[in-house]
C-alpha atoms as a PDB file:
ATOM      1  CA  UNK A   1      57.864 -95.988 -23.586  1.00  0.00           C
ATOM      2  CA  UNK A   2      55.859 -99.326 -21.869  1.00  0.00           C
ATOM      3  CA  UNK A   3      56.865-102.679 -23.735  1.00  0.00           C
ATOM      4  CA  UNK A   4      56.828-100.853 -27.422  1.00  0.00           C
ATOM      5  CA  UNK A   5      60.677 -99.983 -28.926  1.00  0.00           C
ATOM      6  CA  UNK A   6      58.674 -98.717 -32.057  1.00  0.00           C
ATOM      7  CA  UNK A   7      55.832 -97.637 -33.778  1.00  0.00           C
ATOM      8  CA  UNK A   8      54.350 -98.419 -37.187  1.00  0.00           C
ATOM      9  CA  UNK A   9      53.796 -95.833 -38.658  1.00  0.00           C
ATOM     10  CA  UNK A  10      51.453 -95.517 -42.307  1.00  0.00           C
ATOM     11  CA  UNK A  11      51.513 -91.861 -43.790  1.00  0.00           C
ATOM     12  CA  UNK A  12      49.814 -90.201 -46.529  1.00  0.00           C
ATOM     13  CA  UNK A  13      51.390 -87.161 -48.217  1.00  0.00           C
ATOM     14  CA  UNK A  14      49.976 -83.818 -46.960  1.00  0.00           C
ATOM     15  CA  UNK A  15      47.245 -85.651 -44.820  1.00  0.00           C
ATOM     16  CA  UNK A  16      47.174 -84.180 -41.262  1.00  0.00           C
ATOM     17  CA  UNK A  17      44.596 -86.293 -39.658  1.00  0.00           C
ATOM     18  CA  UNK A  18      45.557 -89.671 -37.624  1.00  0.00           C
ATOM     19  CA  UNK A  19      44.310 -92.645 -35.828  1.00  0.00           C
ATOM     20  CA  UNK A  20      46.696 -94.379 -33.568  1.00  0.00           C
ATOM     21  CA  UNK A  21      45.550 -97.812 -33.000  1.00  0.00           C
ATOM     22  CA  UNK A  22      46.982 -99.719 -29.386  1.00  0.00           C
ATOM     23  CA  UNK A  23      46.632-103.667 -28.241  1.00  0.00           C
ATOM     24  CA  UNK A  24      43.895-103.918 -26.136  1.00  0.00           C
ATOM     25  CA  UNK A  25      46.792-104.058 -22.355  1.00  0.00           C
ATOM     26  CA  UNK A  26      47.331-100.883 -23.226  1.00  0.00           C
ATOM     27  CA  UNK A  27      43.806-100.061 -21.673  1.00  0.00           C
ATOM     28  CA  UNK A  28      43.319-100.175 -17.947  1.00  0.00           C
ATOM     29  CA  UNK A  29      40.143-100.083 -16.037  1.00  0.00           C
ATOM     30  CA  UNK A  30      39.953 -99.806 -12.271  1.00  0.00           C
ATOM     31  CA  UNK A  31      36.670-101.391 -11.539  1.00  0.00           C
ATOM     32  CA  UNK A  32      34.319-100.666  -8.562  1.00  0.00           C
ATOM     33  CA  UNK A  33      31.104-102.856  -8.268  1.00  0.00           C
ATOM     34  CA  UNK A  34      28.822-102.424  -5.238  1.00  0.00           C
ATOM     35  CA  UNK A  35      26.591-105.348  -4.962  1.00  0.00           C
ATOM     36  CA  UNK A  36      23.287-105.995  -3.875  1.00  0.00           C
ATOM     37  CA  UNK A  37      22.520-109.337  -3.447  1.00  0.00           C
ATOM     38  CA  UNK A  38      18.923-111.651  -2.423  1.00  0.00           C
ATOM     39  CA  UNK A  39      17.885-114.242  -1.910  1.00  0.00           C
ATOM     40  CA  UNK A  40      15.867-113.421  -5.687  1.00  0.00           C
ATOM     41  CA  UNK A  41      17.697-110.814  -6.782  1.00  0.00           C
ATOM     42  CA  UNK A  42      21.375-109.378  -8.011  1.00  0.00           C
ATOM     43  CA  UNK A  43      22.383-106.236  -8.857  1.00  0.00           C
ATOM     44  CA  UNK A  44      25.010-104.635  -9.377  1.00  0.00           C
ATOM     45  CA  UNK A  45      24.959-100.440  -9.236  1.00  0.00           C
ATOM     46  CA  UNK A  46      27.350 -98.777 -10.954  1.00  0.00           C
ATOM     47  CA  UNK A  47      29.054 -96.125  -8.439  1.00  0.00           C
ATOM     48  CA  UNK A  48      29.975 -93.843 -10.702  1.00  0.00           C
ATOM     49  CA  UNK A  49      26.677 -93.149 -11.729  1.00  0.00           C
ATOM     50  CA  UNK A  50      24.922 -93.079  -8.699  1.00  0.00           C
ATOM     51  CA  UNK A  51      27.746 -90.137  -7.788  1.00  0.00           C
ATOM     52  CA  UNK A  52      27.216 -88.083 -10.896  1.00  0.00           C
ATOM     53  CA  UNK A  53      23.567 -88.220  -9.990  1.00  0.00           C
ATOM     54  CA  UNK A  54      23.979 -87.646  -6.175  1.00  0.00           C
ATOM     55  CA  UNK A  55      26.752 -85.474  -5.377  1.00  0.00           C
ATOM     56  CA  UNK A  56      28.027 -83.735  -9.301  1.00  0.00           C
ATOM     57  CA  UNK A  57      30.765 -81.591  -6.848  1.00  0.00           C
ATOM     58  CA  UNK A  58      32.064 -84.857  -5.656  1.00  0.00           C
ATOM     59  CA  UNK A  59      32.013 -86.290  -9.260  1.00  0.00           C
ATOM     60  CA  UNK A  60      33.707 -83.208 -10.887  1.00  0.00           C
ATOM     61  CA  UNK A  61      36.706 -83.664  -8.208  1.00  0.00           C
ATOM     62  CA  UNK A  62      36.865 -87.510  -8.717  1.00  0.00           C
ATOM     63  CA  UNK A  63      37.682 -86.632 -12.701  1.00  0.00           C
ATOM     64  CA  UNK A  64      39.880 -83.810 -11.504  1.00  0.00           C
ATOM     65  CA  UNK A  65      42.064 -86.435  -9.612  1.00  0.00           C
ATOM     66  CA  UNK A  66      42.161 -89.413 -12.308  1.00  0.00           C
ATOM     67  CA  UNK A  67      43.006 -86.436 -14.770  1.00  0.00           C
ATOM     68  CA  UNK A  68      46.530 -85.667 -12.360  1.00  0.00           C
ATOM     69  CA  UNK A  69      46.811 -89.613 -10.941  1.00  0.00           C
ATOM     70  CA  UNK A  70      49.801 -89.969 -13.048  1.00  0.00           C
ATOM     71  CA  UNK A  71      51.968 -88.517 -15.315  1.00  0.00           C
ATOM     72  CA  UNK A  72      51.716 -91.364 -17.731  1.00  0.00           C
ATOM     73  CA  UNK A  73      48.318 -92.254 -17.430  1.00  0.00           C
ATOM     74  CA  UNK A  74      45.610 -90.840 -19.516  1.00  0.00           C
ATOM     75  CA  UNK A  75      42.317 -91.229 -18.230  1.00  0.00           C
ATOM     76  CA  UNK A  76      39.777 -91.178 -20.897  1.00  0.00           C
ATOM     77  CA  UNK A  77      36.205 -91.586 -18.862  1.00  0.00           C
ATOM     78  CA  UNK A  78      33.885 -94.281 -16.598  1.00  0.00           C
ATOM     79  CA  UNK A  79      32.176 -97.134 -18.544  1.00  0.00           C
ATOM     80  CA  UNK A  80      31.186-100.841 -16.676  1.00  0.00           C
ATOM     81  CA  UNK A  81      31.524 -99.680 -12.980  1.00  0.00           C
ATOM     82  CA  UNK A  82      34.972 -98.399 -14.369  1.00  0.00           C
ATOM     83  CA  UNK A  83      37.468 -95.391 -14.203  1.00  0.00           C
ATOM     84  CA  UNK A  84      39.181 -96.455 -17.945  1.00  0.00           C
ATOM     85  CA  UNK A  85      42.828 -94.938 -18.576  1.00  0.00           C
ATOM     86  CA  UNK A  86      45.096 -95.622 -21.468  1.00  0.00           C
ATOM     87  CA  UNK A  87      48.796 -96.404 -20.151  1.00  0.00           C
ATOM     88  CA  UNK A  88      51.280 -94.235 -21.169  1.00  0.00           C
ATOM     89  CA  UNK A  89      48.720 -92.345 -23.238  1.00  0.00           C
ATOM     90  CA  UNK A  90      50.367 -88.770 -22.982  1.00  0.00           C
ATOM     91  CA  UNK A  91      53.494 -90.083 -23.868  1.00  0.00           C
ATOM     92  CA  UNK A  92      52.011 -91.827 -27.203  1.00  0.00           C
ATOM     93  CA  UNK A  93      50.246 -89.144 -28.002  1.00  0.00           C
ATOM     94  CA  UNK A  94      53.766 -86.513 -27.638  1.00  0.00           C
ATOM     95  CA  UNK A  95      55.638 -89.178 -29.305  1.00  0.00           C
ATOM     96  CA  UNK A  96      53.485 -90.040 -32.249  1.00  0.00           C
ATOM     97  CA  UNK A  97      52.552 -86.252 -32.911  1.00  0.00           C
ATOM     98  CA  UNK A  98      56.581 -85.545 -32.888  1.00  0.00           C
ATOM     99  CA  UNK A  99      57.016 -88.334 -35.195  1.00  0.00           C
ATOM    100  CA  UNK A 100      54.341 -87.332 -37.731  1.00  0.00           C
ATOM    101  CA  UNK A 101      55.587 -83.782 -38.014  1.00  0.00           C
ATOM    102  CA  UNK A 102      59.393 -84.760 -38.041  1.00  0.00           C
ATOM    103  CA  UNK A 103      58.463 -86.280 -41.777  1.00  0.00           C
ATOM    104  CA  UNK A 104      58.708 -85.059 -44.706  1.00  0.00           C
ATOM    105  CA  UNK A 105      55.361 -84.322 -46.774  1.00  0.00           C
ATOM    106  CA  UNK A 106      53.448 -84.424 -43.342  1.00  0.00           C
ATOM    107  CA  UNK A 107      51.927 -81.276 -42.765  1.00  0.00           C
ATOM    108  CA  UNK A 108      53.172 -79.205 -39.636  1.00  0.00           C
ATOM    109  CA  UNK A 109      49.630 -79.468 -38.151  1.00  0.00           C
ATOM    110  CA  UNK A 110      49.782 -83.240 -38.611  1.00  0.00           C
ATOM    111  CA  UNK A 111      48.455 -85.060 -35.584  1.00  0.00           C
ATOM    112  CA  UNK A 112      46.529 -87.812 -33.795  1.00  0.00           C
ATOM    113  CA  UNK A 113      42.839 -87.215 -33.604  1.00  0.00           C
ATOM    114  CA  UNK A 114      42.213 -90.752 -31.685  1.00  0.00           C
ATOM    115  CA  UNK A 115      43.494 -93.418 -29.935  1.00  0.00           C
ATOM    116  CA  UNK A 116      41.714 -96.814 -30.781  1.00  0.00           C
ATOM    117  CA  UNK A 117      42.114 -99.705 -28.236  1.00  0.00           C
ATOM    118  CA  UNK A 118      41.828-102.923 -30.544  1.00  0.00           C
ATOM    119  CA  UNK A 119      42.464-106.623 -30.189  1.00  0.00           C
ATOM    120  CA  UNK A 120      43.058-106.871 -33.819  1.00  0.00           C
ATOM    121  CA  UNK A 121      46.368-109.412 -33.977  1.00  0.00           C
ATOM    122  CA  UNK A 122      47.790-106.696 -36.269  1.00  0.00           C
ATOM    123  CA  UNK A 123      48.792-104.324 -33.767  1.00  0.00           C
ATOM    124  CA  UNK A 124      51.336-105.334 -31.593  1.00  0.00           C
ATOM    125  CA  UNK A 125      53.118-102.552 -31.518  1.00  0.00           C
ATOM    126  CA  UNK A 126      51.863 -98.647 -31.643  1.00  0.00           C
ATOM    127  CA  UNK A 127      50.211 -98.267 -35.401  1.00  0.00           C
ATOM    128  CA  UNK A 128      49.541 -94.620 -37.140  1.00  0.00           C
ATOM    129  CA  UNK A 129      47.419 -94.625 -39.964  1.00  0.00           C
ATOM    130  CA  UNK A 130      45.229 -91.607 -41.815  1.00  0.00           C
ATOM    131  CA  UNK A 131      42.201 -91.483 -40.511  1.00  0.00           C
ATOM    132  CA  UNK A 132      39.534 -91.877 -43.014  1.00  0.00           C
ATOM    133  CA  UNK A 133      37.126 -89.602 -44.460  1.00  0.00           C
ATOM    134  CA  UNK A 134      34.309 -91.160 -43.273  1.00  0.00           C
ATOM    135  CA  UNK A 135      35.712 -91.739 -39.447  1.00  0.00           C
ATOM    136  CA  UNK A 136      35.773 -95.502 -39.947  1.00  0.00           C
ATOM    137  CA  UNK A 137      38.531 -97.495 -38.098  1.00  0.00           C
ATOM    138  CA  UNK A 138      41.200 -99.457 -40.066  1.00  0.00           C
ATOM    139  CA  UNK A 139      40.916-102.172 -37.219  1.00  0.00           C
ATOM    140  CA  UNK A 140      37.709-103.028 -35.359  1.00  0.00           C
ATOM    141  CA  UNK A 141      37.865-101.300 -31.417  1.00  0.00           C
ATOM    142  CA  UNK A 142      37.402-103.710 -28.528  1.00  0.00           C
ATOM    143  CA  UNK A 143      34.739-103.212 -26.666  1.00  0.00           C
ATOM    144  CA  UNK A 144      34.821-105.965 -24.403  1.00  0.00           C
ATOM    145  CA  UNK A 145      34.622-104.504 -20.390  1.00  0.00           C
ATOM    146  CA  UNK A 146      37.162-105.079 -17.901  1.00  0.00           C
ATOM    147  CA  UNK A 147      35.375-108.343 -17.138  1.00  0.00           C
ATOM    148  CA  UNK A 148      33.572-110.104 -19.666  1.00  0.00           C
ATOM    149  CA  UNK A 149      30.822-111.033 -17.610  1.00  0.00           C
ATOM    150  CA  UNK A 150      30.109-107.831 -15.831  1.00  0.00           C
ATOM    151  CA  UNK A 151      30.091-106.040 -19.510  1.00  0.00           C
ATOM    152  CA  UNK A 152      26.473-104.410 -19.233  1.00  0.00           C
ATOM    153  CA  UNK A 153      27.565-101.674 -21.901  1.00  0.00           C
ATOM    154  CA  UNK A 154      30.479-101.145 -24.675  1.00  0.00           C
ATOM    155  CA  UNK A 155      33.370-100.314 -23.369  1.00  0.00           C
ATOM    156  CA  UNK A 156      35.490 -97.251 -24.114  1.00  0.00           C
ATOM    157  CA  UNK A 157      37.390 -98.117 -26.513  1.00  0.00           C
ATOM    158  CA  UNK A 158      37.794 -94.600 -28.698  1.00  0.00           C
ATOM    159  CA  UNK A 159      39.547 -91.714 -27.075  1.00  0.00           C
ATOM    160  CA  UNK A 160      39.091 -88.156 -29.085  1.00  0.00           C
ATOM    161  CA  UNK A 161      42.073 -86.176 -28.550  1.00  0.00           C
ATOM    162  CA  UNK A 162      40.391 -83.065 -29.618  1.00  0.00           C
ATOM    163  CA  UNK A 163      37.006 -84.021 -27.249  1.00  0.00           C
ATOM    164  CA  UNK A 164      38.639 -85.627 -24.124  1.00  0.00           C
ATOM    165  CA  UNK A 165      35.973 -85.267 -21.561  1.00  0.00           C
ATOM    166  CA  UNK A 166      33.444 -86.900 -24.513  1.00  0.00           C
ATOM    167  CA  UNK A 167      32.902 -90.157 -22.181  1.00  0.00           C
ATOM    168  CA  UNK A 168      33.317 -88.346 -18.535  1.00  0.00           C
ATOM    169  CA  UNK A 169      29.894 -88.185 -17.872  1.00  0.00           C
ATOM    170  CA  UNK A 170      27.288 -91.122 -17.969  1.00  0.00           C
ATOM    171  CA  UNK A 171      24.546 -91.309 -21.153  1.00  0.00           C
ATOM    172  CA  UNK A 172      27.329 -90.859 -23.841  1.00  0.00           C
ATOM    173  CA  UNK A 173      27.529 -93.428 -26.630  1.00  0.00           C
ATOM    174  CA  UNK A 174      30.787 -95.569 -26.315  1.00  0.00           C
ATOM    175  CA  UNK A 175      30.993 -96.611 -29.986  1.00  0.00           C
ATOM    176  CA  UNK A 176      31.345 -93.114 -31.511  1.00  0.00           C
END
């Protein structure tokens, strides 16, 4: 699986809930700028938006094919002019789940709930932890774009398992 040979894995007897936190290369965003430059002004239009407001049947088939692009590639939505996938993401998520329910005092329903992308020096590896009862994270999510100077909103950096089209479609908040 990628560069990891293991996971860390931090469980809490009959807790079913999980957040599996990933170093910030395992998140990969194709990004598509188009331009328009003056002699007094430059702007840059994000394309993805300008398709989901001009042509939705177009828009709905573009998701359609990032959701089948790969086998290994999970692609969790569009955020800085970019189409944002998680590498290897439906493997971690098959091999995490299979590890959580292969332990004992882990509930047969146990799972991950979300995948956290994080620069946090702590994860180097694939880490499992409860998610809290409040939804906080254990390590803060990086929201930094693709390209720190083209960063005009937070990046996605949380993907729901249970909500995966949550960030498909433009005016969703990327910190939730």
């Amino acid at each position: 699986m990628s560069s990891f040979s293991s996971i860390h894995l931090n469980m809490i007897h009959n807790e079913s809930n999980y957040d599996l936190y990933l170093p910030s290369n395992s998140r990969q965003s194709c990004f598509v700028d188009i331009p328009i430059e003056t002699e007094k002004l430059s702007v840059k239009i994000n394309p993805f938006k300008m398709m989901y407001n001009n042509d939705r049947e177009g828009y709905d088939a573009l998701i359609d094919k990032f959701l089948t692009i790969s086998p290994h590639m999970l692609f969790i939505g569009f955020s800085n002019s970019s189409a944002v996938f998680i590498e290897q993401g439906k493997q971690y998520i098959k091999f995490c789940n299979d590890n959580l329910r292969m332990h004992e005092g882990c509930p047969n329903n146990s799972s991950i709930k979300r995948i956290i992308i994080t620069n946090d020096e702590t994860v180097k590896m694939p880490y499992i932890v409860p998610m809290s009862k409040n939804k906080k994270f254990k390590f803060e999510p990086n929201y930094i774009g693709p390209k720190n100077t083209d960063t005009y909103e937070n990046h996605i950096s949380v993907y729901h398992v249970d909500n995966p089209t949550k960030y498909f479609y433009p005016e969703k908040d990327l910190t939730e």
